[in-house]
C-alpha atoms as a PDB file:
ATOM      1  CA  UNK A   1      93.944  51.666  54.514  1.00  0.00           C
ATOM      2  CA  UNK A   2      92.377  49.621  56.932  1.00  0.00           C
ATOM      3  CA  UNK A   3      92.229  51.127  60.667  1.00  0.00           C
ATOM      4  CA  UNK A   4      90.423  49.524  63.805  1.00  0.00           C
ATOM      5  CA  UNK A   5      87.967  51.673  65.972  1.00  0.00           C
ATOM      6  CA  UNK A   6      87.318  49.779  68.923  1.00  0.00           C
ATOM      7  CA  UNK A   7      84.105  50.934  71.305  1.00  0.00           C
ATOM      8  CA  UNK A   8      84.659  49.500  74.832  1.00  0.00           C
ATOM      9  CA  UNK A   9      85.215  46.290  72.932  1.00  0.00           C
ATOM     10  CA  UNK A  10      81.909  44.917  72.691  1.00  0.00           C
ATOM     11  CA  UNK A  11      81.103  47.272  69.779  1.00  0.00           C
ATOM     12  CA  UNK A  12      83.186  47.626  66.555  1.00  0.00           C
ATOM     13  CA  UNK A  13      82.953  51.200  65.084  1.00  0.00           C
ATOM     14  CA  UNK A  14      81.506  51.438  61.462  1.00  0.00           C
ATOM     15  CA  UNK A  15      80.602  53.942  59.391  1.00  0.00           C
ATOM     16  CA  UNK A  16      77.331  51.565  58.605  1.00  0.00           C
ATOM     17  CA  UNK A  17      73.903  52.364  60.222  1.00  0.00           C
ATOM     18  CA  UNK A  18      72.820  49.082  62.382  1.00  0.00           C
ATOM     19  CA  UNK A  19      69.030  48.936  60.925  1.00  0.00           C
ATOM     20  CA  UNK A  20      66.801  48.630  64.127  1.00  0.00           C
ATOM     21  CA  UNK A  21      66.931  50.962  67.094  1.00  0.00           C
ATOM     22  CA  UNK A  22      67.404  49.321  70.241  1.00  0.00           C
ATOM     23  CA  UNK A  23      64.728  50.429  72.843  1.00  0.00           C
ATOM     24  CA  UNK A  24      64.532  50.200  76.310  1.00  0.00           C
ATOM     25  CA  UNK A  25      61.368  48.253  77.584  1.00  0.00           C
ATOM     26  CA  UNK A  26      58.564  50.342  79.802  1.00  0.00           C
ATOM     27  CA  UNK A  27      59.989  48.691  83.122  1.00  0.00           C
ATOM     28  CA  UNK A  28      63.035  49.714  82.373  1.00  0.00           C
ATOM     29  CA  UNK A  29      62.290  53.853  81.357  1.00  0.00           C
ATOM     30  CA  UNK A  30      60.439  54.092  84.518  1.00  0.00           C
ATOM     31  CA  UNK A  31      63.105  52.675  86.551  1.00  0.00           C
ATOM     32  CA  UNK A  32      65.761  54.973  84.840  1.00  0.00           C
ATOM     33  CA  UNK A  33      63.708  57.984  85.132  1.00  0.00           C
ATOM     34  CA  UNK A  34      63.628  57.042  88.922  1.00  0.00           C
ATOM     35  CA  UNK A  35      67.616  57.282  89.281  1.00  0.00           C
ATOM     36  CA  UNK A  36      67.201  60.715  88.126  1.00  0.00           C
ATOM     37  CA  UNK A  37      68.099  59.723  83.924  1.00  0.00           C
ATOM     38  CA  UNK A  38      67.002  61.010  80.876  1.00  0.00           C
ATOM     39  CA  UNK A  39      66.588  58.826  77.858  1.00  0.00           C
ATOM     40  CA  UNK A  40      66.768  60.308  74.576  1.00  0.00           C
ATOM     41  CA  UNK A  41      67.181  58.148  71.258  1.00  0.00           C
ATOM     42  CA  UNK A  42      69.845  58.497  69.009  1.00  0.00           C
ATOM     43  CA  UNK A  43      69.137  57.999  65.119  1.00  0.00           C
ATOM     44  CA  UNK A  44      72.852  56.964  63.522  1.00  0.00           C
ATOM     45  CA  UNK A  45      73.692  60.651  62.978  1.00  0.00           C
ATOM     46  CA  UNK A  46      77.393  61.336  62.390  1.00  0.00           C
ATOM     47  CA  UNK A  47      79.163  64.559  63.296  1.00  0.00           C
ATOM     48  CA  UNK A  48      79.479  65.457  59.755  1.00  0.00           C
ATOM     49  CA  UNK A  49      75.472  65.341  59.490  1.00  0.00           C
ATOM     50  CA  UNK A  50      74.751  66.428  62.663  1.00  0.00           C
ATOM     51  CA  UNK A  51      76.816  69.437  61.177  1.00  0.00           C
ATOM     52  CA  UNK A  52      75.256  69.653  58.604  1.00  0.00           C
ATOM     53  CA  UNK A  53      71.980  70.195  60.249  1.00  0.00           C
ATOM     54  CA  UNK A  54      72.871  73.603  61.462  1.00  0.00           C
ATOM     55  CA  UNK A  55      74.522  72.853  64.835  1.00  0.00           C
ATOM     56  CA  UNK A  56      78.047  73.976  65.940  1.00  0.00           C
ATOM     57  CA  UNK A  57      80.760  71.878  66.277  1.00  0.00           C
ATOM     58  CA  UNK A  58      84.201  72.929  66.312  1.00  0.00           C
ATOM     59  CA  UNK A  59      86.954  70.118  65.359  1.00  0.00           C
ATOM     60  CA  UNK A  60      90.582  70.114  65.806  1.00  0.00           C
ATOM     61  CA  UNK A  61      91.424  66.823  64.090  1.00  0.00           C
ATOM     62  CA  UNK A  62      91.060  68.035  60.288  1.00  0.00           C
ATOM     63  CA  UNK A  63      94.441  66.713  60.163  1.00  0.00           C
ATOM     64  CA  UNK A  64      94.916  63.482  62.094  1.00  0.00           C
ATOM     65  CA  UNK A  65      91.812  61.975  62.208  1.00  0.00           C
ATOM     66  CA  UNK A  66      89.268  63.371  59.645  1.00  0.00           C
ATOM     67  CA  UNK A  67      87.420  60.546  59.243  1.00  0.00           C
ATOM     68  CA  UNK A  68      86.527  60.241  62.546  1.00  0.00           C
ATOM     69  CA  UNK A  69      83.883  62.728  61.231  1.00  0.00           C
ATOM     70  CA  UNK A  70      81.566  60.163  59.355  1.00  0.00           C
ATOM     71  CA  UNK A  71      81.611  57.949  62.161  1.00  0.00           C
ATOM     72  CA  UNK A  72      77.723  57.342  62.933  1.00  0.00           C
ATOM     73  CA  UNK A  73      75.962  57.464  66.313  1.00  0.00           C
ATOM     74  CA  UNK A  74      74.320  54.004  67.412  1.00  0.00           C
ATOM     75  CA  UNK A  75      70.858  54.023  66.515  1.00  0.00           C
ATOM     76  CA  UNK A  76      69.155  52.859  70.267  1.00  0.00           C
ATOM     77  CA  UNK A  77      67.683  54.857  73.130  1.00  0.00           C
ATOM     78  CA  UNK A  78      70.389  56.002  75.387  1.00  0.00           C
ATOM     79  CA  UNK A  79      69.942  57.493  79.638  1.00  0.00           C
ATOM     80  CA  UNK A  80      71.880  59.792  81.124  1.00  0.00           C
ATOM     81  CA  UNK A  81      71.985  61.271  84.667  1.00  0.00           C
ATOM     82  CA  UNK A  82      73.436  65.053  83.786  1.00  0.00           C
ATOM     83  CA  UNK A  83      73.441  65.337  87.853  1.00  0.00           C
ATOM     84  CA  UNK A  84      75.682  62.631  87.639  1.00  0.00           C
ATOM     85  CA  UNK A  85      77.701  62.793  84.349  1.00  0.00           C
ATOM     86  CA  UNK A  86      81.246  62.117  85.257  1.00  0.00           C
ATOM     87  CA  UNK A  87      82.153  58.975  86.957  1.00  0.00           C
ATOM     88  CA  UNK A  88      85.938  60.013  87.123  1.00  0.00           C
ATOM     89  CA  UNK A  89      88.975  62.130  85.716  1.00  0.00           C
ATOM     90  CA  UNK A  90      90.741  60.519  82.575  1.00  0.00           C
ATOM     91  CA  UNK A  91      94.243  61.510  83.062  1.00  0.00           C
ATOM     92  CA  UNK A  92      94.630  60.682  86.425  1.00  0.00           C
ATOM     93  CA  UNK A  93      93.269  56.716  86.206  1.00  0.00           C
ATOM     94  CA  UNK A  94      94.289  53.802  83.895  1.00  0.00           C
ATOM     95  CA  UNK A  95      92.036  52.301  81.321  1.00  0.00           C
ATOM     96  CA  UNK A  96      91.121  49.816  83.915  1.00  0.00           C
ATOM     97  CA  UNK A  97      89.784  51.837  86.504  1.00  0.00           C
ATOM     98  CA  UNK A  98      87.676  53.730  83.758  1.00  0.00           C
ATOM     99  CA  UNK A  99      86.490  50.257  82.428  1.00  0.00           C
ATOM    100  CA  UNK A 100      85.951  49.855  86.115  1.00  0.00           C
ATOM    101  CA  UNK A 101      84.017  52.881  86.374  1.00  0.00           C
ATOM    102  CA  UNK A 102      81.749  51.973  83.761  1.00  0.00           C
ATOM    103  CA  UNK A 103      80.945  48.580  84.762  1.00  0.00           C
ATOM    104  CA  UNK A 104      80.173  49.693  87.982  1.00  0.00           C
ATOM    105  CA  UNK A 105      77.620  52.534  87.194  1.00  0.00           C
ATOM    106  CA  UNK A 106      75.634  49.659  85.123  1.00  0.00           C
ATOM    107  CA  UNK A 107      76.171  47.129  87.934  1.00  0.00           C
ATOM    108  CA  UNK A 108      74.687  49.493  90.849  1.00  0.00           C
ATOM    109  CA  UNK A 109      71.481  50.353  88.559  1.00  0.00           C
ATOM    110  CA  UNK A 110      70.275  47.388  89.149  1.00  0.00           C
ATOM    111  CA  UNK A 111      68.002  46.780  86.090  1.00  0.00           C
ATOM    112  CA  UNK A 112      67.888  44.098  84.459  1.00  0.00           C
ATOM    113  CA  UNK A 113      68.288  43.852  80.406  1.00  0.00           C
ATOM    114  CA  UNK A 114      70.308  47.579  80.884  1.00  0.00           C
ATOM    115  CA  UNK A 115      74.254  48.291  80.626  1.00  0.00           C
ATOM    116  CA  UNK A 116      76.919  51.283  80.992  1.00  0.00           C
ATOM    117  CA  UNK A 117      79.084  52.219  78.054  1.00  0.00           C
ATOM    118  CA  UNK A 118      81.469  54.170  77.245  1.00  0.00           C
ATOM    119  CA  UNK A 119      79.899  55.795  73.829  1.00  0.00           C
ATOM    120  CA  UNK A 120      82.129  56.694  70.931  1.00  0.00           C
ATOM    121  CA  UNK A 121      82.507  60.702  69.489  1.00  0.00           C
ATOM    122  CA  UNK A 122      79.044  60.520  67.479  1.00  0.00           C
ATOM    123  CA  UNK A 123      77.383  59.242  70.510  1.00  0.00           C
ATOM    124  CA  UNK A 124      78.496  62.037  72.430  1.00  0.00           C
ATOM    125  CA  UNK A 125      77.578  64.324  69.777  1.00  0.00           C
ATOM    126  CA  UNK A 126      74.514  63.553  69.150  1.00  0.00           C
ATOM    127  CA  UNK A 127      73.644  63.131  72.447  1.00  0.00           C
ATOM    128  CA  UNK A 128      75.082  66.666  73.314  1.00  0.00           C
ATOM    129  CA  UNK A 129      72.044  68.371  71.043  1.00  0.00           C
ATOM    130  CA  UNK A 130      69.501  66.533  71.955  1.00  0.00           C
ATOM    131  CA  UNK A 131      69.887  66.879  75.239  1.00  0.00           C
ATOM    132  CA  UNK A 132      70.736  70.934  74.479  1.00  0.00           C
ATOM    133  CA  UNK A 133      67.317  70.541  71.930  1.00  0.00           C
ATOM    134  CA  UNK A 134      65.608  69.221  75.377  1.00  0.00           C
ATOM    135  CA  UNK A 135      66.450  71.115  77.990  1.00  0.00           C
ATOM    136  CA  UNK A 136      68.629  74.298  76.975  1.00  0.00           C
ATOM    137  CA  UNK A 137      71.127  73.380  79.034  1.00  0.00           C
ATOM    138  CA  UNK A 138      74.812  71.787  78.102  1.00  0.00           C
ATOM    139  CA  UNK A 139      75.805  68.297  79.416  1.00  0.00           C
ATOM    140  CA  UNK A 140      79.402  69.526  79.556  1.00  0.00           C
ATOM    141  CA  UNK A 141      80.131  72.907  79.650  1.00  0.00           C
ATOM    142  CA  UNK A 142      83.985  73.821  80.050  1.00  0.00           C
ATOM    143  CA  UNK A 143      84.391  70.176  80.561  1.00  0.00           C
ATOM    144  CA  UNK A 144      85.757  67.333  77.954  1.00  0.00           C
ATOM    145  CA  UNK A 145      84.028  63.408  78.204  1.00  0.00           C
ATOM    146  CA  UNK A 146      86.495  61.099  77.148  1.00  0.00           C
ATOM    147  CA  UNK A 147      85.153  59.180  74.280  1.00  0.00           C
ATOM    148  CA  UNK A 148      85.920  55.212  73.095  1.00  0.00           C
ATOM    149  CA  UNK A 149      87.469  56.343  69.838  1.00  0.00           C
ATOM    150  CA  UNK A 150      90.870  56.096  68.879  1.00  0.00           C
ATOM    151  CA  UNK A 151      93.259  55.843  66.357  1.00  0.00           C
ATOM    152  CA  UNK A 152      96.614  55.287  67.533  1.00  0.00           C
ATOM    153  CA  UNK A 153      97.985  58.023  70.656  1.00  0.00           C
ATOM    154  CA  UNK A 154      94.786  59.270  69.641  1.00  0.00           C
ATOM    155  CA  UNK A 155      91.493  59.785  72.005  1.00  0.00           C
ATOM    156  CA  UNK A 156      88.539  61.914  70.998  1.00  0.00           C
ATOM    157  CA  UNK A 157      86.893  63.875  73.239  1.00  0.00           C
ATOM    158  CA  UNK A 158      83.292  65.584  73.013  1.00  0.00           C
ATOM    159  CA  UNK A 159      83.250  69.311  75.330  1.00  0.00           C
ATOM    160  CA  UNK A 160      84.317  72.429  75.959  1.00  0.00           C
ATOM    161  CA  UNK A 161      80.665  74.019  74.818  1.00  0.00           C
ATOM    162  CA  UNK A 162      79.995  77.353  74.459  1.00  0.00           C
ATOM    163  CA  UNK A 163      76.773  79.110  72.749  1.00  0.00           C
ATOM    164  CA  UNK A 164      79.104  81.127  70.441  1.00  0.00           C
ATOM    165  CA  UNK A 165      81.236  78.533  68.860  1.00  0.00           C
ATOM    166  CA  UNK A 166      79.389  74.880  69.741  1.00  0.00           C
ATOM    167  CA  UNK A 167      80.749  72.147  70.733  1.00  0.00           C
ATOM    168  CA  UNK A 168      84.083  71.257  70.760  1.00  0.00           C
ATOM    169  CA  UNK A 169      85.485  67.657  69.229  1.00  0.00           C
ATOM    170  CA  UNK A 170      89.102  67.261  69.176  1.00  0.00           C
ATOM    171  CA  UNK A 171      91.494  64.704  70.736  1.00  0.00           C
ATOM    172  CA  UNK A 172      93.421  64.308  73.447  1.00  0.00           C
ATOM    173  CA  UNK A 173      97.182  65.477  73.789  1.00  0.00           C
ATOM    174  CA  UNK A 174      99.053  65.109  77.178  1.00  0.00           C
ATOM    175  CA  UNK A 175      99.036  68.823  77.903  1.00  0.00           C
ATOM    176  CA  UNK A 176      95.598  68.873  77.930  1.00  0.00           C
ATOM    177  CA  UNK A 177      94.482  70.682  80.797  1.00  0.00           C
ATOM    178  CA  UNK A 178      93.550  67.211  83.234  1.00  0.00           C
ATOM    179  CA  UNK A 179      91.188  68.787  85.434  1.00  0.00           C
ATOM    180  CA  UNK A 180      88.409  68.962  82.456  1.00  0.00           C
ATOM    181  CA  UNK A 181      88.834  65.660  80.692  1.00  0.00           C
ATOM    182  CA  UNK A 182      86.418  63.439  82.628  1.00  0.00           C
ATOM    183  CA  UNK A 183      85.314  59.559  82.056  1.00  0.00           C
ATOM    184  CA  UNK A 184      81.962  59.327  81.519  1.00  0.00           C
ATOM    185  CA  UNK A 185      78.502  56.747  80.532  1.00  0.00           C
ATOM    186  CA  UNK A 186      75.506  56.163  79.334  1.00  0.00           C
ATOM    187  CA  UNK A 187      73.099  53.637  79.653  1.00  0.00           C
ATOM    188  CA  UNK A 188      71.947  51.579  76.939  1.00  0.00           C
ATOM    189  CA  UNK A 189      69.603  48.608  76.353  1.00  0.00           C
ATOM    190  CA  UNK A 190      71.747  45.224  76.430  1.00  0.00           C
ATOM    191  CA  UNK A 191      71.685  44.244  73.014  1.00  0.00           C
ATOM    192  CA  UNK A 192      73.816  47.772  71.978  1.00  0.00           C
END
């Protein structure tokens, strides 16, 4: 069964690891850092390994989308601004205006060879624990970041941490609470 994961169309979804990491150049770190981002790398992890390692995640898709838990993380450096995580509320904007969104983050850095992306669910979660790893605190809390992967009616989202149970992975269902699914980016050399 073949099935197409799209991220923010410039990236097709595989469960192969790409075999470089991507970098950011010097220039380009110290301008980040500058807007108030942190860059951390991701190393292809999926949430299955990442699992694996010892960390928490809770997932509520055993059923409908299992496999979504061998998807791998990009392997390139990746900023985010935790100050400034969510660009805008899922439920209550079209795809467009989140595409929108996105664009517009990487458009108003202002650095060259740098764009915004959406990030699939093994960005997210990889991203969650090292930023957790770096600096104790959660990028999310309560709060759900709507993801690029999905299957179908399907759209994973990456949230809802707490110490005692993780982080929560699970998808999206219209009664979803709408005040704590959120659009959000990171930043990512321009070759990702």
């Amino acid at each position: 069964m073949s099935m197409a994961f799209v991220e923010n169309e410039s990236r097709a979804m595989t469960p192969e690891k790409q075999l470089e990491t991507k970098r950011f150049s010097k220039e380009q770190k110290e301008a980040l850092r500058k807007k108030g981002f942190l860059i951390y790398e991701l190393a292809g992890q999926s949430i299955r390994s990442i699992r694996g390692s010892g960390y928490k995640i809770i997932s509520t898709w055993e059923r409908e989308v299992s496999e979504f838990d061998a998807f791998k993380s990009m392997k390139s450096e990746v900023a985010v601004n935790p100050k400034k995580l969510f660009l805008a509320r899922y439920v209550k904007e079209t795809t467009a205006d989140r595409e929108r969104a996105i664009e517009k983050l990487g458009q108003d850095l202002k650095i060259n060879g740098v764009k915004a992306i959406n990030g699939d669910i093994a960005d997210w979660t990889e991203l969650f624990y090292k930023h957790l790893d770096a600096t104790g605190n959660s990028l999310f809390y309560g709060d759900y970041v709507r993801t690029s992967t999905r299957k179908d009616s399907f759209v994973a989202l990456a949230g809802g941490f707490k110490r005692s149970i993780g982080l929560i992975v699970r998808c999206w269902y219209p009664t979803m609470d709408p005040d704590v699914v959120h659009t959000a980016a990171m930043v990512v050399p321009s070759q990702v």
